[in-house]
Every structure is written in C-alpha cells, then in structure tokens.
PDB file of N, CA and C in Angstrom:
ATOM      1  N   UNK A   1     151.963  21.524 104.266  1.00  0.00           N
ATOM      2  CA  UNK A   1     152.912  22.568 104.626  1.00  0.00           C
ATOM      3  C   UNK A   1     154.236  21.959 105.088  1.00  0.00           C
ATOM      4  N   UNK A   2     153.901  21.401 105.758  1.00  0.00           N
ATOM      5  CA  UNK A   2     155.379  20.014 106.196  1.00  0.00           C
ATOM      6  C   UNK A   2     156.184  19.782 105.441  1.00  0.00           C
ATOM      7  N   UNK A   3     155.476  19.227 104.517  1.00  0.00           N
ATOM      8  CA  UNK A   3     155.902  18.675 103.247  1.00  0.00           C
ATOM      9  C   UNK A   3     157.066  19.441 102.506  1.00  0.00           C
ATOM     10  N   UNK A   4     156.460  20.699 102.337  1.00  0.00           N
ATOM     11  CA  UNK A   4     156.886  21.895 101.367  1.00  0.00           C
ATOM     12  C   UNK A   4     158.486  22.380 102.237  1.00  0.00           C
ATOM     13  N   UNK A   5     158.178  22.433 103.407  1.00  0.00           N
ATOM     14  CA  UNK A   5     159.319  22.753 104.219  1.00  0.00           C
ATOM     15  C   UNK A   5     160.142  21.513 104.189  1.00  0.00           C
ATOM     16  N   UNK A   6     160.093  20.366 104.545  1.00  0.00           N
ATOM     17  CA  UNK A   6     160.917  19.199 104.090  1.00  0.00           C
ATOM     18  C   UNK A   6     161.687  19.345 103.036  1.00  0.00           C
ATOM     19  N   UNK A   7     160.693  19.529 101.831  1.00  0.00           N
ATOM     20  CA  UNK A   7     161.229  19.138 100.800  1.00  0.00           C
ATOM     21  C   UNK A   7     162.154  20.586 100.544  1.00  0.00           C
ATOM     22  N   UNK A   8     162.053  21.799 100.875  1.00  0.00           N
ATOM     23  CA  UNK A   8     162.980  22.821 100.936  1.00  0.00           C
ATOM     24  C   UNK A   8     164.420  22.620 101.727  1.00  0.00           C
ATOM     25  N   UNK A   9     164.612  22.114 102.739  1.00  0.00           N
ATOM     26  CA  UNK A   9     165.383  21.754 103.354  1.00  0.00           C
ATOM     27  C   UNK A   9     166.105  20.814 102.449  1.00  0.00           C
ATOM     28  N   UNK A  10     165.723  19.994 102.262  1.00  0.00           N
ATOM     29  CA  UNK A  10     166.390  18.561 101.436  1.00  0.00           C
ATOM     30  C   UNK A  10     167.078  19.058 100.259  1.00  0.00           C
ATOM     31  N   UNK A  11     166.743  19.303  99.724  1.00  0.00           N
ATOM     32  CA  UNK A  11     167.320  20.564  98.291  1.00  0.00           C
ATOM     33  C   UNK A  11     168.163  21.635  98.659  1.00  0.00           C
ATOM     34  N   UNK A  12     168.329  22.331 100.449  1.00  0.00           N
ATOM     35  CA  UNK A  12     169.099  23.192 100.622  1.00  0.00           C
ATOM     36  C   UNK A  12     170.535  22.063 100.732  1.00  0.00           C
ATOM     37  N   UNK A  13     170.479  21.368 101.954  1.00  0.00           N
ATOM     38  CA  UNK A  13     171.182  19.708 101.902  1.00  0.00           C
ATOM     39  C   UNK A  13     171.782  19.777 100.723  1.00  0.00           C
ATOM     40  N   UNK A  14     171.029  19.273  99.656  1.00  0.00           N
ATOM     41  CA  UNK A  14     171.452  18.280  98.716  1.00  0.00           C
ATOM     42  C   UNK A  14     172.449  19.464  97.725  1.00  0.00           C
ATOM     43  N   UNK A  15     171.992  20.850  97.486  1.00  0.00           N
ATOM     44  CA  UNK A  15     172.788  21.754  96.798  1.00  0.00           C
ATOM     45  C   UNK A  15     174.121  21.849  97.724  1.00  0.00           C
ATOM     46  N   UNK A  16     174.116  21.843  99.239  1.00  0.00           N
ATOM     47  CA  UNK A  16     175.165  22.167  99.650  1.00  0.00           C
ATOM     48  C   UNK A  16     176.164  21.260  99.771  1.00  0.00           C
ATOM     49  N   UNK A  17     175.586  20.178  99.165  1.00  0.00           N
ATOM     50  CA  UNK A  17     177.043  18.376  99.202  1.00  0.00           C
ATOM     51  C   UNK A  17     177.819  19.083  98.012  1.00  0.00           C
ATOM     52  N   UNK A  18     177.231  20.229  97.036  1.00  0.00           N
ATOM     53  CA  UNK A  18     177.856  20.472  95.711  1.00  0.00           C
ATOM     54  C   UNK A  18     179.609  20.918  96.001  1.00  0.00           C
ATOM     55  N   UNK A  19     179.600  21.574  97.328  1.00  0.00           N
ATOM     56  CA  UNK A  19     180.598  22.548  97.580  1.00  0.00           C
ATOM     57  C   UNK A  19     181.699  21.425  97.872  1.00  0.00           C
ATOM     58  N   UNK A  20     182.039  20.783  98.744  1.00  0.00           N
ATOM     59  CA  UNK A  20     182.706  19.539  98.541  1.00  0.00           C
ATOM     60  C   UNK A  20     183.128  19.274  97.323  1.00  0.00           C
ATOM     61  N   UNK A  21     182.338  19.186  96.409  1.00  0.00           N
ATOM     62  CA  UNK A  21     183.360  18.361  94.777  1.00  0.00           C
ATOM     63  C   UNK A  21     183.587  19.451  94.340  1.00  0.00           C
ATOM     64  N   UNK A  22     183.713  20.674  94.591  1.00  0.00           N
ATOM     65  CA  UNK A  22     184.269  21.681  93.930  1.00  0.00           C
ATOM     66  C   UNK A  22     185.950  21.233  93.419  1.00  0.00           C
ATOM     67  N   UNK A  23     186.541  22.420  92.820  1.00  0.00           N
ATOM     68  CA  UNK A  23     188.251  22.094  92.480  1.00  0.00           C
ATOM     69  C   UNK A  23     188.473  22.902  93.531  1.00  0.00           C
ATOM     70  N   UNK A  24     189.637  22.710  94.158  1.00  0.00           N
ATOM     71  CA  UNK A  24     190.506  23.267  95.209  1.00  0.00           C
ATOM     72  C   UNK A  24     190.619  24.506  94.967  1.00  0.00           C
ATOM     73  N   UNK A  25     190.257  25.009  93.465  1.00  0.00           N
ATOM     74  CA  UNK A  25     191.018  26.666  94.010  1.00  0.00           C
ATOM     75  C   UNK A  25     189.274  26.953  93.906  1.00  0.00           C
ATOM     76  N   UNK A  26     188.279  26.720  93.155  1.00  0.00           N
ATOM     77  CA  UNK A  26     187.186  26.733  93.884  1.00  0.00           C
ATOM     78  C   UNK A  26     186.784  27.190  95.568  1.00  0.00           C
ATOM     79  N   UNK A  27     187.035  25.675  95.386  1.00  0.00           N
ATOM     80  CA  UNK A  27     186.966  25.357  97.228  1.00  0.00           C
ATOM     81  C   UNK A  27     187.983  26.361  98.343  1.00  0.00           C
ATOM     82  N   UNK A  28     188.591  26.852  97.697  1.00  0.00           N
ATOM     83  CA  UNK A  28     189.517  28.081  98.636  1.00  0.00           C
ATOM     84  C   UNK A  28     190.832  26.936  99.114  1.00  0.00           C
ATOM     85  N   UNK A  29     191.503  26.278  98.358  1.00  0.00           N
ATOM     86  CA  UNK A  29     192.534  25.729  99.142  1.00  0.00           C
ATOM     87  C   UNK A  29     193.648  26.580  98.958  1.00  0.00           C
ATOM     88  N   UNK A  30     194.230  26.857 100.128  1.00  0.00           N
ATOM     89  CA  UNK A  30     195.394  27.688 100.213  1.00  0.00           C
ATOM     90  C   UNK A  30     196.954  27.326 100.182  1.00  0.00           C
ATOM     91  N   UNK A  31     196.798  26.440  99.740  1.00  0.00           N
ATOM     92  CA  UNK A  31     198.173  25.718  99.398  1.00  0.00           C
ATOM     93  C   UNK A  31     198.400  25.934  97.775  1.00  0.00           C
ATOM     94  N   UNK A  32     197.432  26.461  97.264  1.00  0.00           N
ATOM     95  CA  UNK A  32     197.613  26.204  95.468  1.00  0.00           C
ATOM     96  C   UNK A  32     197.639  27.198  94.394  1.00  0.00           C
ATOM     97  N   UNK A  33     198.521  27.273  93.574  1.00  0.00           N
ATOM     98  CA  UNK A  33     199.462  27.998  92.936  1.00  0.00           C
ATOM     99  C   UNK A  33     198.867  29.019  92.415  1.00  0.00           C
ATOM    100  N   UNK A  34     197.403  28.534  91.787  1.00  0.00           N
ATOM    101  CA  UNK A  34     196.308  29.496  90.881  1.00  0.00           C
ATOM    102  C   UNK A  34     195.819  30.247  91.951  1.00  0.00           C
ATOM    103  N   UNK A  35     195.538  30.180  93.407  1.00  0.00           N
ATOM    104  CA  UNK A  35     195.185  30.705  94.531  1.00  0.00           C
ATOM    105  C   UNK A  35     196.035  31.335  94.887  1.00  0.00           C
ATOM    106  N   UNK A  36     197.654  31.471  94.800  1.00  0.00           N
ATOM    107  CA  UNK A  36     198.330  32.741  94.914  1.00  0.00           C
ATOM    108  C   UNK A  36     198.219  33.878  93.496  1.00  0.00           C
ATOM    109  N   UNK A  37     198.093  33.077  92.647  1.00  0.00           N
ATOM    110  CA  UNK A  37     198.315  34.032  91.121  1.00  0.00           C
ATOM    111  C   UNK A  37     196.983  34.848  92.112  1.00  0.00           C
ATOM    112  N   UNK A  38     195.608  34.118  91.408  1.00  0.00           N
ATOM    113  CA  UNK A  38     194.790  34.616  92.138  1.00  0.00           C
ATOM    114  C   UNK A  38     194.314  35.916  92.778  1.00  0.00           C
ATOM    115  N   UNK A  39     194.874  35.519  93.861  1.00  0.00           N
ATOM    116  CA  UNK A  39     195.249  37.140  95.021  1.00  0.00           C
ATOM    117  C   UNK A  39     196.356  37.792  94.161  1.00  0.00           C
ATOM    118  N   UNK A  40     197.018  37.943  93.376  1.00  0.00           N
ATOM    119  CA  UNK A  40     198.127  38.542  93.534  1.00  0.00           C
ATOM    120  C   UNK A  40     197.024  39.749  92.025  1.00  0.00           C
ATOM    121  N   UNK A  41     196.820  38.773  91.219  1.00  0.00           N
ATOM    122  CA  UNK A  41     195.735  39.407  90.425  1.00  0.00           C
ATOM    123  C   UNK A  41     194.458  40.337  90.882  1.00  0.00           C
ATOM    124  N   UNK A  42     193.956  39.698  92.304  1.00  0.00           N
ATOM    125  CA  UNK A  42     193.562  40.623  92.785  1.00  0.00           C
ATOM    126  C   UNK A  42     193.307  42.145  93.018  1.00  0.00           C
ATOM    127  N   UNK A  43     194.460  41.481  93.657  1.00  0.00           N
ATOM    128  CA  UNK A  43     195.362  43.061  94.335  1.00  0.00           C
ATOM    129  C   UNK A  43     195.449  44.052  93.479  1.00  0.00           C
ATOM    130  N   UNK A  44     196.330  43.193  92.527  1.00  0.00           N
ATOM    131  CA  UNK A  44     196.749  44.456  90.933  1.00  0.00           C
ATOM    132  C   UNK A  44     195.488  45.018  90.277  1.00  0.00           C
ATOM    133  N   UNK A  45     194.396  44.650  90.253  1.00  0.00           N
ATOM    134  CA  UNK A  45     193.201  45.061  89.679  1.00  0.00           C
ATOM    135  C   UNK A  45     192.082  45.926  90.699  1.00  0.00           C
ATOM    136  N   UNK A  46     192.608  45.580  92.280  1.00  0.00           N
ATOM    137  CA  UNK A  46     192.859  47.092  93.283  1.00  0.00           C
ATOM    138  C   UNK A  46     193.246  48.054  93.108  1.00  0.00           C
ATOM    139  N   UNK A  47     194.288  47.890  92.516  1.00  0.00           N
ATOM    140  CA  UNK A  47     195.087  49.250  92.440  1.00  0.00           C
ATOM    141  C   UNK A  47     194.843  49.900  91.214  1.00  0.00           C
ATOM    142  N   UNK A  48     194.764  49.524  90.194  1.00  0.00           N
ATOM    143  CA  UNK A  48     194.122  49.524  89.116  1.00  0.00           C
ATOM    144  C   UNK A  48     193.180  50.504  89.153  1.00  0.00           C
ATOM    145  N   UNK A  49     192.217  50.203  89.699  1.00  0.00           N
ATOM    146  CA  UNK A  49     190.635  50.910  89.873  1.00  0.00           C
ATOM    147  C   UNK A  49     191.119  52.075  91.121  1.00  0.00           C
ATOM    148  N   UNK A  50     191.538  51.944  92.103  1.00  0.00           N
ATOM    149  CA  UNK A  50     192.422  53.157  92.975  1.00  0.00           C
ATOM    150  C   UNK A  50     193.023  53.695  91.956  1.00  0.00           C
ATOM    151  N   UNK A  51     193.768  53.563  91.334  1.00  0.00           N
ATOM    152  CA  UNK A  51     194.570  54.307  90.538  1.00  0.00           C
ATOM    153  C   UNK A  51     193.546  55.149  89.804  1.00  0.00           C
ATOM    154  N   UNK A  52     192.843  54.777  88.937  1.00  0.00           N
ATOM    155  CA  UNK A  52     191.819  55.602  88.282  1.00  0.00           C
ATOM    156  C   UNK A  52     191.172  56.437  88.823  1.00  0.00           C
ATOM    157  N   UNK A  53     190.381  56.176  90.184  1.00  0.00           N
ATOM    158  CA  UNK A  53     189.564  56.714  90.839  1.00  0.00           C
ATOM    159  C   UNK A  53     190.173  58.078  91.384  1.00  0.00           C
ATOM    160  N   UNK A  54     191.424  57.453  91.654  1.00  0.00           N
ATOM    161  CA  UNK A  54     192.734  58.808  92.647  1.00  0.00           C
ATOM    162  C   UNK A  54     192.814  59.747  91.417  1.00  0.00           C
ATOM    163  N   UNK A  55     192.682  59.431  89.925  1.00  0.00           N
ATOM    164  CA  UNK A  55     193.190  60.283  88.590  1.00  0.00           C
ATOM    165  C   UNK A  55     191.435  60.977  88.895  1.00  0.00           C
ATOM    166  N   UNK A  56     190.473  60.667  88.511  1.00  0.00           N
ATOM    167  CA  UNK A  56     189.140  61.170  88.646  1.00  0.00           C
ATOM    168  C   UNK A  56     189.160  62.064  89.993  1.00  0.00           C
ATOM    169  N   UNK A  57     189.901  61.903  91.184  1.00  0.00           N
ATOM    170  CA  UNK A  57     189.895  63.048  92.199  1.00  0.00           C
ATOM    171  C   UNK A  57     190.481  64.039  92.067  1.00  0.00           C
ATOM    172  N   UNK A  58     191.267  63.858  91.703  1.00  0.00           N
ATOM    173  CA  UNK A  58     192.443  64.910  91.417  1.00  0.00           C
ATOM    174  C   UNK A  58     192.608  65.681  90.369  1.00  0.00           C
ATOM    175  N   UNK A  59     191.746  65.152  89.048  1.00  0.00           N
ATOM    176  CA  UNK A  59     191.393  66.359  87.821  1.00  0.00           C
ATOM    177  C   UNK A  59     190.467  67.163  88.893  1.00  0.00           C
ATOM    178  N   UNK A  60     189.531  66.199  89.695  1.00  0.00           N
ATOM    179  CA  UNK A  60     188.485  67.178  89.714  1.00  0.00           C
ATOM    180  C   UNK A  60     188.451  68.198  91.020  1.00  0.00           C
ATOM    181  N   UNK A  61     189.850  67.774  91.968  1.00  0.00           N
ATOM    182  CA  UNK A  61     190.462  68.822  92.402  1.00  0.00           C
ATOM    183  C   UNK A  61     191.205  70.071  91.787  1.00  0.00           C
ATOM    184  N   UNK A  62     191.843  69.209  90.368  1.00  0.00           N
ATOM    185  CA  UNK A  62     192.593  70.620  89.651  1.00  0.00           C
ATOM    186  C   UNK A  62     191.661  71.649  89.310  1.00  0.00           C
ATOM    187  N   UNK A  63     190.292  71.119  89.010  1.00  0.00           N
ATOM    188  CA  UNK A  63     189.505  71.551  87.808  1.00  0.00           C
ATOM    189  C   UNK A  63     188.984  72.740  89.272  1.00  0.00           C
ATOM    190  N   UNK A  64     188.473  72.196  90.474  1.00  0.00           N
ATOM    191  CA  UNK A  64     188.205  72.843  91.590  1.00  0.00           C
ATOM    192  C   UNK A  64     188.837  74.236  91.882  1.00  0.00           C
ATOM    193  N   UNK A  65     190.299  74.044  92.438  1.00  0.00           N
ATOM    194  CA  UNK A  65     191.129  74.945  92.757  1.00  0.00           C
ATOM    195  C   UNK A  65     191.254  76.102  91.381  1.00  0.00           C
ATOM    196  N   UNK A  66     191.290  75.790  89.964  1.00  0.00           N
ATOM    197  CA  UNK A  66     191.280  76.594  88.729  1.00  0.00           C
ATOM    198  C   UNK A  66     189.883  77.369  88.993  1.00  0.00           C
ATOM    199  N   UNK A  67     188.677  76.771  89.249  1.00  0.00           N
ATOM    200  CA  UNK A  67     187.474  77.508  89.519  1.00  0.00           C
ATOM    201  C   UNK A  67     187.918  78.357  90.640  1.00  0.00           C
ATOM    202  N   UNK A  68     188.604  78.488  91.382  1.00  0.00           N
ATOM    203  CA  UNK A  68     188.296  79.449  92.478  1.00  0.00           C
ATOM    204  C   UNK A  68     189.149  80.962  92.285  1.00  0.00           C
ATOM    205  N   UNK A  69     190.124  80.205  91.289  1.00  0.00           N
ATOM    206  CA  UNK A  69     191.219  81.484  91.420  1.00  0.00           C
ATOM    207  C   UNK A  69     190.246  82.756  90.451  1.00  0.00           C
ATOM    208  N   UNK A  70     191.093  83.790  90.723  1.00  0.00           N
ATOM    209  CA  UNK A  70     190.404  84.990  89.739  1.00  0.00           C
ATOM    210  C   UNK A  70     190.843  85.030  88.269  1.00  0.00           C
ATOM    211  N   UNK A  71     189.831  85.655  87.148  1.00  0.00           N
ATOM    212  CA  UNK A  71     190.667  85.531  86.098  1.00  0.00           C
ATOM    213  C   UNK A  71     191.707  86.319  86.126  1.00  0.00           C
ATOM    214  N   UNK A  72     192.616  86.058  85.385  1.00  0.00           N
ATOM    215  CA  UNK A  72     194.140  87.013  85.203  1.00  0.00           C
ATOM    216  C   UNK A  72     192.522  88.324  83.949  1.00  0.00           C
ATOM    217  N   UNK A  73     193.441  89.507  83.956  1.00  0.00           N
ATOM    218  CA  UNK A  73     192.963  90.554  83.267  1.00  0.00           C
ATOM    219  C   UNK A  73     193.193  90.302  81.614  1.00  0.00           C
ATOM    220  N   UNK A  74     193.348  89.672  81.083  1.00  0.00           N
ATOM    221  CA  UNK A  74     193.601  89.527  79.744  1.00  0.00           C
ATOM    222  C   UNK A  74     192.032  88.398  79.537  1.00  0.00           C
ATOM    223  N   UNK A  75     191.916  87.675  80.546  1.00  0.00           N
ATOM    224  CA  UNK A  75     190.890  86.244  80.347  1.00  0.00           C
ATOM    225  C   UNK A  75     189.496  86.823  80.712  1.00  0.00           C
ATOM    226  N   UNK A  76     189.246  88.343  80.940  1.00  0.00           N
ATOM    227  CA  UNK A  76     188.097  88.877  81.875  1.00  0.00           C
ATOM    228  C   UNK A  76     187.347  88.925  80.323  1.00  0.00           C
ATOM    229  N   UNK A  77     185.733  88.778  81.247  1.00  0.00           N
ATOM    230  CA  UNK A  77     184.899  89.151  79.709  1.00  0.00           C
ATOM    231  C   UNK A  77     184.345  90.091  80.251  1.00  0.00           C
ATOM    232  N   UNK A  78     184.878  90.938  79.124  1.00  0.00           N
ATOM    233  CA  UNK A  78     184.431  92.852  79.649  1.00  0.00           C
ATOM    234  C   UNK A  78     182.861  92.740  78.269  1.00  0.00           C
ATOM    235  N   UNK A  79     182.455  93.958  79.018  1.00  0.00           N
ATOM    236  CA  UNK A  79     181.163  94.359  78.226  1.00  0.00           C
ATOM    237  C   UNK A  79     181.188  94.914  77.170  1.00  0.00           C
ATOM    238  N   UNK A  80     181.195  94.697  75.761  1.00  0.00           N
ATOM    239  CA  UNK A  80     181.395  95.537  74.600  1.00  0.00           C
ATOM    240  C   UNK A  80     180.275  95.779  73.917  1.00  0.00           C
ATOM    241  N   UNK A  81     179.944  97.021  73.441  1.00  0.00           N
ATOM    242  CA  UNK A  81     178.796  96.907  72.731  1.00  0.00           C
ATOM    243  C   UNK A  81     178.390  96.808  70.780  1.00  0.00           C
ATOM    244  N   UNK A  82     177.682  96.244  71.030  1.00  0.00           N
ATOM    245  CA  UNK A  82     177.155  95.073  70.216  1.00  0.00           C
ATOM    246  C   UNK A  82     175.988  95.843  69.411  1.00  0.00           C
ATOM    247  N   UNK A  83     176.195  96.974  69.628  1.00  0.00           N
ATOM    248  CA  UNK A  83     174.953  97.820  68.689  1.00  0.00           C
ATOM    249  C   UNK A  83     175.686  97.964  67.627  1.00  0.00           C
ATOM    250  N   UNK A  84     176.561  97.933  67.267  1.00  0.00           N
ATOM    251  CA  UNK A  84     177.539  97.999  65.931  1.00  0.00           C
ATOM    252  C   UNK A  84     177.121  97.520  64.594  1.00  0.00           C
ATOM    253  N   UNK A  85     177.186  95.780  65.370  1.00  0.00           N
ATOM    254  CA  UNK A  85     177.303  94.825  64.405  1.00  0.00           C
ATOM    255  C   UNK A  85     175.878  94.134  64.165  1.00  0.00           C
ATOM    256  N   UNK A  86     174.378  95.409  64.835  1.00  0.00           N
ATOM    257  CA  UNK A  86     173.287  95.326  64.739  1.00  0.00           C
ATOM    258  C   UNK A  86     172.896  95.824  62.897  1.00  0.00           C
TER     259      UNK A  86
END
C-alpha cells in the first residue's frame, strides 16, 4: 500500500516539473505580446457570445410582449360555419 502511494506521489512530482518547461505564454508570462493579443481576443469573443445571448433575450422579449397584447379585430379568429363546405 506504501508503495502504491509513493509511487502516486512521485508521478504527481514528476508531471508537475512539466509546468516549468512550458513556453511563456503557456506558463502565463505577462510581459508577452501573444499574452496581450490573447486577452484582448478574449474579451472580443465575450462580447461576442453576450452579444448573441442579449439578441436571444430580446426576440424572446419581443416575441413575449406581442403574446400579451390583444388581437387588433381584423387578426380575430371568429367562428364560421363549416357545414357548407361539408
């Protein structure tokens, strides 16, 4: 059982020396150029998806407020009878 836990540990260790040789924009260095593009790409692909999401609220507010109003009298479905065209 020792063993098994050792050897789990050693392998957590040994995966985590990986983060070190990463590349800098990897590694989060904040001095570097692809790390501003980066965020800035970010952001824009925030707004992006806000943007859409705000268009998906707001049909489905239009679509809301149109459900509530009454029909105008020309749009009413009146009862006609249909024994006619029996």
């Amino acid at each position: 059982m020792r063993a098994k836990i050792l050897s789990i540990l050693l392998l957590s260790i040994l995966f985590a020396t990986h983060e070190t040789l990463a590349c800098p924009f990897c590694y989060g260095a904040k001095d570097g150029k692809s790390t501003e593009h980066m965020a800035i790409a970010i952001w824009f692909l925030f707004g992006a998806v806000l943007s859409v999401i705000g268009g998906i609220g707001a049909f489905s507010f239009h679509l809301w407020r149109q459900g509530r109003m009454p029909a105008e009298p020309h749009q009413e479905i009146t009862q006609e009878d249909l024994t006619k065209y029996e």
